[in-house]
Protein backbone atom coordinates (compact mmCIF):
# COMPACT_ATOMS: atom_id res chain seq x y z
CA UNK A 1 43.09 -70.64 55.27
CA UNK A 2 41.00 -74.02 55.08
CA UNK A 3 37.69 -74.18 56.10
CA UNK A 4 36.57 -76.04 59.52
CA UNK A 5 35.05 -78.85 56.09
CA UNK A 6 39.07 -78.80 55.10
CA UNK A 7 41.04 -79.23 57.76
CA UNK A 8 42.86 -82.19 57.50
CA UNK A 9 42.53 -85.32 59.92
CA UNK A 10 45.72 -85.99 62.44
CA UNK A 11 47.57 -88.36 61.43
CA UNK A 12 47.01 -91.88 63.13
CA UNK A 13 50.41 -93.48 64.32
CA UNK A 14 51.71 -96.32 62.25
CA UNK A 15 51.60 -99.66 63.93
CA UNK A 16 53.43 -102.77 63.63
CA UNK A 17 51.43 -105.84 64.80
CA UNK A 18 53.70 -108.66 66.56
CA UNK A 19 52.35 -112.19 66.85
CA UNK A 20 54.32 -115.42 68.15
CA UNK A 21 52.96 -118.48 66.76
CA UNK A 22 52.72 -120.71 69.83
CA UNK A 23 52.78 -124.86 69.98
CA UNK A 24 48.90 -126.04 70.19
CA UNK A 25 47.88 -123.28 67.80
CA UNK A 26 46.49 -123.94 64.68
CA UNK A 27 46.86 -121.23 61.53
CA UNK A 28 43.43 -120.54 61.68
CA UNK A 29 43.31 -119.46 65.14
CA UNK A 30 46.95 -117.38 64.63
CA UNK A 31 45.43 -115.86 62.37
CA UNK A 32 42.31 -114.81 63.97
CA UNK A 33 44.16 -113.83 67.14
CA UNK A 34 46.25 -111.29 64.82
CA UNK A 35 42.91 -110.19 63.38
CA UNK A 36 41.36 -109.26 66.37
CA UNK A 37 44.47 -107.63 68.34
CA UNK A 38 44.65 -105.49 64.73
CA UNK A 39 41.03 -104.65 65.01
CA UNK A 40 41.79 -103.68 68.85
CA UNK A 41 44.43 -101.59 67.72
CA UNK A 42 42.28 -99.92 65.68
CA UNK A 43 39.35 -99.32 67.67
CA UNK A 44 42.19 -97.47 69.92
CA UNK A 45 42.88 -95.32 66.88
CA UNK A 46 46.19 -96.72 65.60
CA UNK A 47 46.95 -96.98 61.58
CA UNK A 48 47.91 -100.97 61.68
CA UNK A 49 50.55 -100.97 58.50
CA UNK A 50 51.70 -104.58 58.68
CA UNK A 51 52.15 -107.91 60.46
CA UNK A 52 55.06 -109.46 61.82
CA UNK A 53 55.20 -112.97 62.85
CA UNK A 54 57.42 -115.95 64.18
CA UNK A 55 56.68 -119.75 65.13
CA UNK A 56 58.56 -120.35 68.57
CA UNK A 57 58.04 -123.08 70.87
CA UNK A 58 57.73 -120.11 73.45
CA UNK A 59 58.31 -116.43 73.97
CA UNK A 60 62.07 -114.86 73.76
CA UNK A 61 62.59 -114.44 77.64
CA UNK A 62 64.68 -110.65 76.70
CA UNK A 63 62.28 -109.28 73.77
CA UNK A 64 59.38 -111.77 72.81
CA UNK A 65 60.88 -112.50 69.07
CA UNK A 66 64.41 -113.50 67.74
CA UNK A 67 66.99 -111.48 66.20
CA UNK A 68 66.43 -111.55 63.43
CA UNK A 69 62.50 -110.51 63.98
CA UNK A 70 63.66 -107.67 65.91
CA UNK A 71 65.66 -106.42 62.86
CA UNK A 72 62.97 -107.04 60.65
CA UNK A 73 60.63 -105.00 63.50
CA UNK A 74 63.20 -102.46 63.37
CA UNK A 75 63.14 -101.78 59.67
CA UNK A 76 59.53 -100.15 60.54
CA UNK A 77 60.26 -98.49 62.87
CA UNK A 78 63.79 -97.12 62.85
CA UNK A 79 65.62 -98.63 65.49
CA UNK A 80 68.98 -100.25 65.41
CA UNK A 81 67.19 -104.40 65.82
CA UNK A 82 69.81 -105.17 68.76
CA UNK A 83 68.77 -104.72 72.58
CA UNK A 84 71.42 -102.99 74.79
CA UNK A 85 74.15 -104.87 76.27
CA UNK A 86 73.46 -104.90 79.97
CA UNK A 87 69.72 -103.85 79.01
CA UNK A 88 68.69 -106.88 81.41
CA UNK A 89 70.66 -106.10 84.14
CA UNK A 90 70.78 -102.25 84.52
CA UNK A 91 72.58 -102.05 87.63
CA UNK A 92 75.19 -103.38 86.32
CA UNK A 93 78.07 -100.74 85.92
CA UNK A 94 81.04 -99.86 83.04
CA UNK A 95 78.52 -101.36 80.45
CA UNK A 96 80.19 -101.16 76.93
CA UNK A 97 78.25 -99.18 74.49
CA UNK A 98 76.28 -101.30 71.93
CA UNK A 99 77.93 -101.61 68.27
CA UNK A 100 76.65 -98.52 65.65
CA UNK A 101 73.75 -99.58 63.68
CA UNK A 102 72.76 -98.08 60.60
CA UNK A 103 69.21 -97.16 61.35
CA UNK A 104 66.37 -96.46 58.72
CA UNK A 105 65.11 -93.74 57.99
CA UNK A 106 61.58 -94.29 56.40
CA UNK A 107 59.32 -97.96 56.31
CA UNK A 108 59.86 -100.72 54.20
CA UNK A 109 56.28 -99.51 52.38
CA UNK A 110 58.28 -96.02 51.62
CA UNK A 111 55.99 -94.29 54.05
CA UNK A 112 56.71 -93.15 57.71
CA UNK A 113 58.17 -94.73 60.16
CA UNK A 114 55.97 -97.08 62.66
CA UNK A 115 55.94 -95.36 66.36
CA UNK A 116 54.02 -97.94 67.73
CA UNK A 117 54.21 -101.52 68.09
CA UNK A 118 50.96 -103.78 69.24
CA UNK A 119 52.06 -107.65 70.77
CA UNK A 120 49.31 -110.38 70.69
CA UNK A 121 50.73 -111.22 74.07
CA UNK A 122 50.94 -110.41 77.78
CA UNK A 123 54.67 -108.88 78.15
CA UNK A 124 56.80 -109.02 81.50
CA UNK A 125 58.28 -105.29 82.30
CA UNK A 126 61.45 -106.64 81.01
CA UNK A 127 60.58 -107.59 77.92
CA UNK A 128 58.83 -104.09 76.41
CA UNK A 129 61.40 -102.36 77.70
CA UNK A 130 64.28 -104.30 76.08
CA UNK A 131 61.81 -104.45 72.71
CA UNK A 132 61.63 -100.89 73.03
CA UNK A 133 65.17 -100.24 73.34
CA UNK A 134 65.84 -102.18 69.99
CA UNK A 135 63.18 -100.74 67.88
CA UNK A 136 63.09 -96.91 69.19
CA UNK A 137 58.81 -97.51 69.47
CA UNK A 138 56.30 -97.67 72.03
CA UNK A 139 55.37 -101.08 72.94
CA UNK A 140 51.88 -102.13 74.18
CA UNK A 141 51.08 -105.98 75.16
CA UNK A 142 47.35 -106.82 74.73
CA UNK A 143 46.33 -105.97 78.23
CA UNK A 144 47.85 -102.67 78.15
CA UNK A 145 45.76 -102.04 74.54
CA UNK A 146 42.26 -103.10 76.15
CA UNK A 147 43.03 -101.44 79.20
CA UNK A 148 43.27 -98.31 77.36
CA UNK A 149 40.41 -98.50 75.39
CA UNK A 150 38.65 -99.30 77.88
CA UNK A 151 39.50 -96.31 80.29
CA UNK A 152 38.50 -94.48 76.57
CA UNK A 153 35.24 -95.77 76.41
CA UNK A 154 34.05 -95.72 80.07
CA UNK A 155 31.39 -93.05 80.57
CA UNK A 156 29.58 -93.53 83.85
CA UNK A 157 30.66 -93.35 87.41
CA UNK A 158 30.97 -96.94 87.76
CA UNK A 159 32.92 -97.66 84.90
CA UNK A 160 35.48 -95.46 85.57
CA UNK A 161 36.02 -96.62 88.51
CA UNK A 162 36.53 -100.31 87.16
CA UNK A 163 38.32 -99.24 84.81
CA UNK A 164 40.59 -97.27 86.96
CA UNK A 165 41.01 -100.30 89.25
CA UNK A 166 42.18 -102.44 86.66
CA UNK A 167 44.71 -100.41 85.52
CA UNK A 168 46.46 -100.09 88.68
CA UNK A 169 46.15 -103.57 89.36
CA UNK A 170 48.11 -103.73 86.04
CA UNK A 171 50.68 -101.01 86.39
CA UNK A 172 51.16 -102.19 90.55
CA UNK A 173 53.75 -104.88 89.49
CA UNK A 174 55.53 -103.14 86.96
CA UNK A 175 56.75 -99.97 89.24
CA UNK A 176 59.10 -102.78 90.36
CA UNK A 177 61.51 -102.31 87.02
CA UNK A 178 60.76 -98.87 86.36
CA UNK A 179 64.55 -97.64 87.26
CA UNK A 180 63.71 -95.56 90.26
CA UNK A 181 64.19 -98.10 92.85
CA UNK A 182 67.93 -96.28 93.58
CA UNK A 183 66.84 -93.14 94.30
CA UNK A 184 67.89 -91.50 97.73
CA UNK A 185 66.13 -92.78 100.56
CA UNK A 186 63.97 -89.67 102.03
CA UNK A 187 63.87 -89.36 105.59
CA UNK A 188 63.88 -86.55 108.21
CA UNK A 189 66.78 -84.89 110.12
CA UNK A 190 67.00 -87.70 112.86
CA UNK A 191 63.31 -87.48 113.46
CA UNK A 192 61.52 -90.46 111.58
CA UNK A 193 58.35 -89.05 110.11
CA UNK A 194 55.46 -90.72 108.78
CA UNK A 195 56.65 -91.95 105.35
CA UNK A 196 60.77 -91.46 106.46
CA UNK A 197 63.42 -93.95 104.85
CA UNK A 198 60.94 -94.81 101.88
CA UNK A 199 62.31 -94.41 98.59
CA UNK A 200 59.72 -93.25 95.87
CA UNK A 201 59.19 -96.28 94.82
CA UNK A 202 58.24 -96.88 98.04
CA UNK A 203 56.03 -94.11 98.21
CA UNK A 204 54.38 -94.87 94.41
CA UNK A 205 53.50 -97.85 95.67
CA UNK A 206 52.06 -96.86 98.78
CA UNK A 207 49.86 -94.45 96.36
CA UNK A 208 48.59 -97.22 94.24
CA UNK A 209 47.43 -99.11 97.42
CA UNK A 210 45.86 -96.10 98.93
CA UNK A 211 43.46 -95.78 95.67
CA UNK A 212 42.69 -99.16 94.97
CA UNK A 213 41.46 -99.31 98.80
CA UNK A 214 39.39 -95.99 98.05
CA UNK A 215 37.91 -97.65 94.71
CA UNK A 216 36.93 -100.78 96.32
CA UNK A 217 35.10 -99.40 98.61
CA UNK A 218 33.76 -96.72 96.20
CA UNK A 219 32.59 -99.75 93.98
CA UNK A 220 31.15 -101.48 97.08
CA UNK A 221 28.65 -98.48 97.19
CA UNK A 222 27.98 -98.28 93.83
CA UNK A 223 27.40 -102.10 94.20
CA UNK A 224 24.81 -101.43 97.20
CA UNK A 225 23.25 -98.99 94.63
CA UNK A 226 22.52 -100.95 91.87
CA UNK A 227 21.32 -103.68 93.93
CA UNK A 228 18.62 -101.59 95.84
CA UNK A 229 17.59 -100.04 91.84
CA UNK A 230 17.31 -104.09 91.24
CA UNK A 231 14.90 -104.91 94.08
CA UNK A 232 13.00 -101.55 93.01
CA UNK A 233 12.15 -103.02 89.65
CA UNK A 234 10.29 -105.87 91.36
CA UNK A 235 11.15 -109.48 92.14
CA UNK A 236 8.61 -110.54 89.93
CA UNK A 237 9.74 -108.74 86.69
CA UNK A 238 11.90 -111.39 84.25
CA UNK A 239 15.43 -110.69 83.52
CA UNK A 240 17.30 -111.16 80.19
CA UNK A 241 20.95 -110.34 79.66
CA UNK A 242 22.29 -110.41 76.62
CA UNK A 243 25.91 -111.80 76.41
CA UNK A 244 28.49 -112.99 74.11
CA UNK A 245 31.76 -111.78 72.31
CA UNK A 246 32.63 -107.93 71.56
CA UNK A 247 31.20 -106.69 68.92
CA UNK A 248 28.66 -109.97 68.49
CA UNK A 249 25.36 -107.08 67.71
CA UNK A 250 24.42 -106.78 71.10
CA UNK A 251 23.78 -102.97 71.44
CA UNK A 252 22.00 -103.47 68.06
CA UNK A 253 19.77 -106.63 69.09
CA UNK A 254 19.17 -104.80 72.54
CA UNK A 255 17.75 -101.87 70.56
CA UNK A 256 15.98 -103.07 68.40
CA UNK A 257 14.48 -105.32 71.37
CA UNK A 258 14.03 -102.44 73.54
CA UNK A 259 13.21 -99.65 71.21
CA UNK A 260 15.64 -97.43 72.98
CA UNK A 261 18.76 -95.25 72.03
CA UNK A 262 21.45 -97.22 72.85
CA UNK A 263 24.74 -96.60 71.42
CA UNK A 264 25.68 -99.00 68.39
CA UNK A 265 29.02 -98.87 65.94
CA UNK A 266 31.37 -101.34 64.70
CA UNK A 267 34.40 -100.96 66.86
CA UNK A 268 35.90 -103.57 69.96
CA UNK A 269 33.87 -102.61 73.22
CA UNK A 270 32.05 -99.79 72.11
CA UNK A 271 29.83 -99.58 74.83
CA UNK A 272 31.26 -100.60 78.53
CA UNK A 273 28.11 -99.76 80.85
CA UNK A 274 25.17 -101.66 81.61
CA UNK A 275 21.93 -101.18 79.94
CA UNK A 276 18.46 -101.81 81.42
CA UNK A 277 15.18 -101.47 79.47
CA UNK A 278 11.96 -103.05 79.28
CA UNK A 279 11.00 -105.30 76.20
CA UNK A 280 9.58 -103.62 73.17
CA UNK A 281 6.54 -104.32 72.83
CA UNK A 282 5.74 -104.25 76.35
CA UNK A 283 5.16 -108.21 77.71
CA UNK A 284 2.73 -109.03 80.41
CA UNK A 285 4.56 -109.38 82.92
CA UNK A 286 7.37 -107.34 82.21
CA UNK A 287 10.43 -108.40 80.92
CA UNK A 288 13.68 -106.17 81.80
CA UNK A 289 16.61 -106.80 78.95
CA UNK A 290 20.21 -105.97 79.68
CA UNK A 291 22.97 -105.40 77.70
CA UNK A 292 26.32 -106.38 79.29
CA UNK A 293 29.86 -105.19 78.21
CA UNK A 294 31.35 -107.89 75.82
CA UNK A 295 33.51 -110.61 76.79
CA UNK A 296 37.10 -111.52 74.33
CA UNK A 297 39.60 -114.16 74.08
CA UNK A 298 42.45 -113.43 77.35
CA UNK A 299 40.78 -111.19 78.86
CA UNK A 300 42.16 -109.84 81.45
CA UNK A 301 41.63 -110.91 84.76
CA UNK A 302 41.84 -107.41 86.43
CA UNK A 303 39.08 -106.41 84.25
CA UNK A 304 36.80 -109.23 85.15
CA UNK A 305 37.35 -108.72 88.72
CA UNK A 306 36.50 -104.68 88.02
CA UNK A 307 33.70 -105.51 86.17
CA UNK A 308 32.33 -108.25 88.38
CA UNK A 309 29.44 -106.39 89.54
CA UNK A 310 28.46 -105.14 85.95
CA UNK A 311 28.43 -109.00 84.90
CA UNK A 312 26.14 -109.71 87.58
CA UNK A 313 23.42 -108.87 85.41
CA UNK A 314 24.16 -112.22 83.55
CA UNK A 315 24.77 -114.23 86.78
CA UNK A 316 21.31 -112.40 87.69
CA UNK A 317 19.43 -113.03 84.81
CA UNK A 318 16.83 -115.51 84.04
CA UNK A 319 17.51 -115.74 80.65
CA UNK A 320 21.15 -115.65 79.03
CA UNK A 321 20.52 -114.73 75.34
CA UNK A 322 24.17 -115.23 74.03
CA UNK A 323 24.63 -113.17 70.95
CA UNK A 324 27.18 -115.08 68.37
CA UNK A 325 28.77 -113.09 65.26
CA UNK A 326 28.09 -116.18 62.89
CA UNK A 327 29.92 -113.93 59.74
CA UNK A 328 33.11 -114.35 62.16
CA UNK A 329 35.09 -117.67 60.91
CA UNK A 330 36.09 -117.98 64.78
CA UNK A 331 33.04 -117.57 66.39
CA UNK A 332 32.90 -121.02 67.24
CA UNK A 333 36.20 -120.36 69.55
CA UNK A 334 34.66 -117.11 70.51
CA UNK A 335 31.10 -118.94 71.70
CA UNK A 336 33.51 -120.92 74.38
CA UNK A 337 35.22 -117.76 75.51
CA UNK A 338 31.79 -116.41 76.29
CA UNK A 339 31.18 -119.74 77.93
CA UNK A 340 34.13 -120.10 80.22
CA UNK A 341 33.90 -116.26 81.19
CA UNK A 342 29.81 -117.56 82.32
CA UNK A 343 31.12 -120.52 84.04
CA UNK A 344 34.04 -118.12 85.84
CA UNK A 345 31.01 -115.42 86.74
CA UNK A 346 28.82 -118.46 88.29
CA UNK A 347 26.71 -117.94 85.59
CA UNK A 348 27.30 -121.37 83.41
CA UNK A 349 24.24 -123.40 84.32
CA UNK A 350 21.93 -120.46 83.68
CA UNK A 351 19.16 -121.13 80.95
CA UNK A 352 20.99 -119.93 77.66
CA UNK A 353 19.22 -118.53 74.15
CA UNK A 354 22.21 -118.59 71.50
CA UNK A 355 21.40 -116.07 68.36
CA UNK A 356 23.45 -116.16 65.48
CA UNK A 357 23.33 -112.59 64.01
CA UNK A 358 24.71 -111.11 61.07
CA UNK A 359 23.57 -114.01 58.72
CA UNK A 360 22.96 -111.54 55.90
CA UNK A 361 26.63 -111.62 55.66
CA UNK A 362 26.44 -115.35 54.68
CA UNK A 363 25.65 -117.27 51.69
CA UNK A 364 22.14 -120.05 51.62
CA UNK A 365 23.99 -122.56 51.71
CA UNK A 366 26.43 -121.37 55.06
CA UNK A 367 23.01 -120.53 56.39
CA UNK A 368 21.49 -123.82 56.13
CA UNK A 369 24.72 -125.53 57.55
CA UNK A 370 24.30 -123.12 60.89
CA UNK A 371 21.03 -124.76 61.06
CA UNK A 372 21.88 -128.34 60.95
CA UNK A 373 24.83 -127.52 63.63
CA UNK A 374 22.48 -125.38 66.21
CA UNK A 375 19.14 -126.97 65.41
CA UNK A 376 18.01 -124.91 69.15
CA UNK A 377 19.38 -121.68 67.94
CA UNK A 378 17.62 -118.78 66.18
CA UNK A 379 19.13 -117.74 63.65
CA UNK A 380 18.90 -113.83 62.35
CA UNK A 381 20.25 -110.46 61.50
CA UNK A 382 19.94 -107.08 63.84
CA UNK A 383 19.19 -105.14 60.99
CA UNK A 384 15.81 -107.03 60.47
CA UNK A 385 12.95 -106.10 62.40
CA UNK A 386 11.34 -109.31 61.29
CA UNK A 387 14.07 -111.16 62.82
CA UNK A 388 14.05 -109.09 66.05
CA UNK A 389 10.62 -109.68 66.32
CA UNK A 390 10.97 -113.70 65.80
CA UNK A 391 13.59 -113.43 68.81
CA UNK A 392 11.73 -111.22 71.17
CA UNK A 393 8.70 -113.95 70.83
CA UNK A 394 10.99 -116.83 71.85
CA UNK A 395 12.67 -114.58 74.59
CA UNK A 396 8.74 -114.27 75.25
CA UNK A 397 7.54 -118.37 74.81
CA UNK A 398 11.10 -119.38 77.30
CA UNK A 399 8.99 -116.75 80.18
CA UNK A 400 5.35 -118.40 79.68
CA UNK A 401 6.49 -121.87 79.41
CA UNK A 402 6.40 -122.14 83.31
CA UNK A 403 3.34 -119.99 83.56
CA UNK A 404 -0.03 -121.30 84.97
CA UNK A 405 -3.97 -120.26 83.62
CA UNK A 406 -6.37 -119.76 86.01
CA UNK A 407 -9.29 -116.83 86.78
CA UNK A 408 -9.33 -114.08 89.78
CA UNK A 409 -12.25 -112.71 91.18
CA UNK A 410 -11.25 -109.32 91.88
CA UNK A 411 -14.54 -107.73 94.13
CA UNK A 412 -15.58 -104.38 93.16
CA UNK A 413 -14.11 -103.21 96.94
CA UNK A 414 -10.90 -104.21 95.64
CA UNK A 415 -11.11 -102.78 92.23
CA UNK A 416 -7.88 -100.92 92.60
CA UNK A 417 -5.83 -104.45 92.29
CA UNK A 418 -7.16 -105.17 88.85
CA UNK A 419 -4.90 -102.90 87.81
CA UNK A 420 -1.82 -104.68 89.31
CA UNK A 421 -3.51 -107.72 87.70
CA UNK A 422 -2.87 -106.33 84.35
CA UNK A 423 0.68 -105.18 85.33
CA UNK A 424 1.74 -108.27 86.45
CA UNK A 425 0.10 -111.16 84.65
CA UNK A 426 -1.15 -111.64 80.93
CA UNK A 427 -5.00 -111.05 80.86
CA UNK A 428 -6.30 -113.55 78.13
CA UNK A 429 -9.80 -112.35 79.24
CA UNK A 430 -11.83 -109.81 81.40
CA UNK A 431 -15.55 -109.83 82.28
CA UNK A 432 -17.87 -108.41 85.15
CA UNK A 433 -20.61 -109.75 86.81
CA UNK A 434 -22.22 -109.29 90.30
CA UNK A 435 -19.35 -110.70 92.50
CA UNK A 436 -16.79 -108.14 90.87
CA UNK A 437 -14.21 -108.56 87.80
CA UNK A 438 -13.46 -111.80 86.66
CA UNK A 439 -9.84 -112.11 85.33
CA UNK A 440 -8.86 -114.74 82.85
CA UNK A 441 -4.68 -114.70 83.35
CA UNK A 442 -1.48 -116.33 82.56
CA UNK A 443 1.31 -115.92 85.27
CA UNK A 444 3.91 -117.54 87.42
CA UNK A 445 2.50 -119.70 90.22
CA UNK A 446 4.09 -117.48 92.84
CA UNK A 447 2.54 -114.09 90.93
CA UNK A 448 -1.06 -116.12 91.31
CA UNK A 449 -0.13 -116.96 94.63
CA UNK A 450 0.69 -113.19 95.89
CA UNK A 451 -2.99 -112.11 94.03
CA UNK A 452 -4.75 -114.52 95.76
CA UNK A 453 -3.63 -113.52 99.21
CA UNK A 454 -4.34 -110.19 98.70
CA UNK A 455 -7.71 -110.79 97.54
């Protein structure tokens, strides 16, 4: 019997990747697309064992690739390469049966055969099922793959419930072709009930309407919530969100900014919720730094509607510090995904900080280059406290930039608001004399403004 230290690990399911090289698209970006929906297969625990790809001046309207693809698809995973005769018009009757195939029986690599196959693209109903039908495998399009590790991933109350909107937004329009649209209408014995003469999918649809209303309105609440936590915090307290691709260092950069526990590893959307914490060291006044869930090339709509009111945070914030991969060869195309996600949050005119992390993964020379091209940025690694440091003091020189010097008189009467001095401004000096506490401070105007009047 093997030890709990010997048991082996489950197998992961062999996965074929499937990527149609589109017009406009350069080999550099085909390739990086394929990279990422590989590491997204991954991160959902699939074993990706090889690549297939085809140049098309569009997608094949009954399976996404060509024939001959789909044989070549089918070699990995054991199907006979030919969609069904009829397969795109099942209600069509006295179908013949499609030709014999020889079908293989292990992978071109002489391992097992693939069971699941990953597409770089958004699939119609249609078109999985007739892909699925030729190759014998499970077929996910890239929505369906981030939906699902998102739904893994989600922990709190909130983001399940985003997550579970999204989803059914997703899965809404594809009940449509899922075969049971024939079914025998159910009704009562001459008496039309509630719900009589609606077929199920009728009735599954009816479902999927029914929650969605129950979500919104649970995520209104939740919304309500985490607005009233906001105003809690203080009006006066700064606001920085940190933003940027998946998997850019974030949850790394907002811990070692924050000094707190937050969850880090190197996998696609590792962490989905929202973070708050207060700068590490503390600032005078306080600084609040957020940690949003990560933004990716086509992403999908649903989810950005879900997750609208966990992006606030950057629409919120008074400082975007947009955290860039600069190791990743397309981070330049990932910086404008971040960007056009800002602009669709209302978020695009904000006051932006871009940090290029992970430059210990690049040479001098590739360092010095990042330089020339973002001369504003601040370059760094979230491994180095030195370089966490040298960010938290710009995050700290943007805040003070619009900040005014001048001296309170705080009488001796009123001693109790020196301590809200301290918690709200930076005290360059303190001294006492006869009239009460004199306070040397840097602040905002309207923070001077609100001490004054309550002097």
């Amino acid at each position: 019997m093997l030890s709990p230290m010997q048991e082996p690990t489950p197998q992961r399911p062999r996965t074929v990747v499937v990527g149609v090289h589109l017009p406009g698209v350069t080999d550099g970006e085909q390739a990086s697309s394929l990279d990422e929906i590989a590491r997204l297969a991954k991160t959902l625990g699939l074993d990706v064992v090889t690549r297939v790809t085809q140049k098309r001046t569009s997608l094949a309207a009954a399976a996404v690739v060509g024939e001959g693809k789909l044989h070549e698809l089918a070699s990995w995973t054991g199907g006979s390469g030919v969609v069904p005769s009829g397969a795109q018009t099942p209600r069509k009757k006295n179908v013949e049966p499609a030709e014999r195939v020889e079908r293989p029986t292990e992978a071109p690599d002489g391992g097992p055969l693939a069971t699941v196959i990953v597409v770089d693209h958004d699939l119609t109903p249609s078109q999985a099922r007739n892909m699925e039908r030729a190759t014998g495998a499970e077929v996910l399009d890239r929505t369906a793959v981030i939906l699902e590790i998102f739904h893994r991933h989600a922990r709190t109350r909130e983001a399940r419930a985003q997550v579970e909107m999204a989803r059914l937004v997703y899965m809404a329009p594809r009940l449509r072709e899922s075969g049971r649209a024939n079914e025998r209408q159910r009704g009562g014995a001459g008496v039309k009930a509630k719900g009589a003469g609606e077929s199920s999918l009728e009735l599954d649809r009816r479902k999927i309407r029914d929650r969605m209303a129950e979500l919104r309105e649970e995520l209104r609440a939740i919304e309500h919530e985490s607005r009233t936590r906001r105003r809690r915090r203080g009006t006066e307290l700064s606001a920085v969100a940190l933003v940027g691709y998946t998997n850019a260092g974030k949850s790394s950069l907002m811990r070692g900014l924050t000094g707190s526990d937050v969850h880090v590893a190197d996998k696609l959307f590792a962490t989905l919720d929202t973070t708050v914490r207060a700068l590490h060291p503390e600032a005078r006044p306080g600084i609040l730094v957020s940690d949003t869930v990560g933004f990716i090339k086509k992403l999908p709509h649903g989810l950005v509607a879900s997750f609208r009111s966990t992006l606030e945070q950057a629409r919120d914030a008074d400082l975007l510090v947009q955290v860039v991969d600069a190791s990743d060869p397309a981070f330049r195309a990932q910086m404008e995904v971040t960007g056009s996600v800002l602009e669709e949050l209302g978020a695009g005119d904000a006051p932006r900080l871009v940090a290029l992390n992970k430059i210990d993964r690049l040479s001098p020379p590739e360092r010095e280059a990042l330089a020339v091209e973002h001369p504003d940025a601040i370059l760094l690694s979230a491994r180095d406290p030195a370089d966490v440091a040298a960010l938290r003091a710009r995050i700290v020189e943007h805040f003070e930039r619009d900040m005014v010097e001048d001296e309170l008189v705080v009488p001796y009467a009123q001693a109790r608001l020196v301590s809200e001095v301290h918690a709200s401004c930076r005290v360059l000096s303190e001294s006492h004399d006869e009239l009460g506490t004199h306070v040397r401070v840097r602040a905002p105007s309207e923070v001077l403004a609100r001490l004054r009047t309550a002097l």
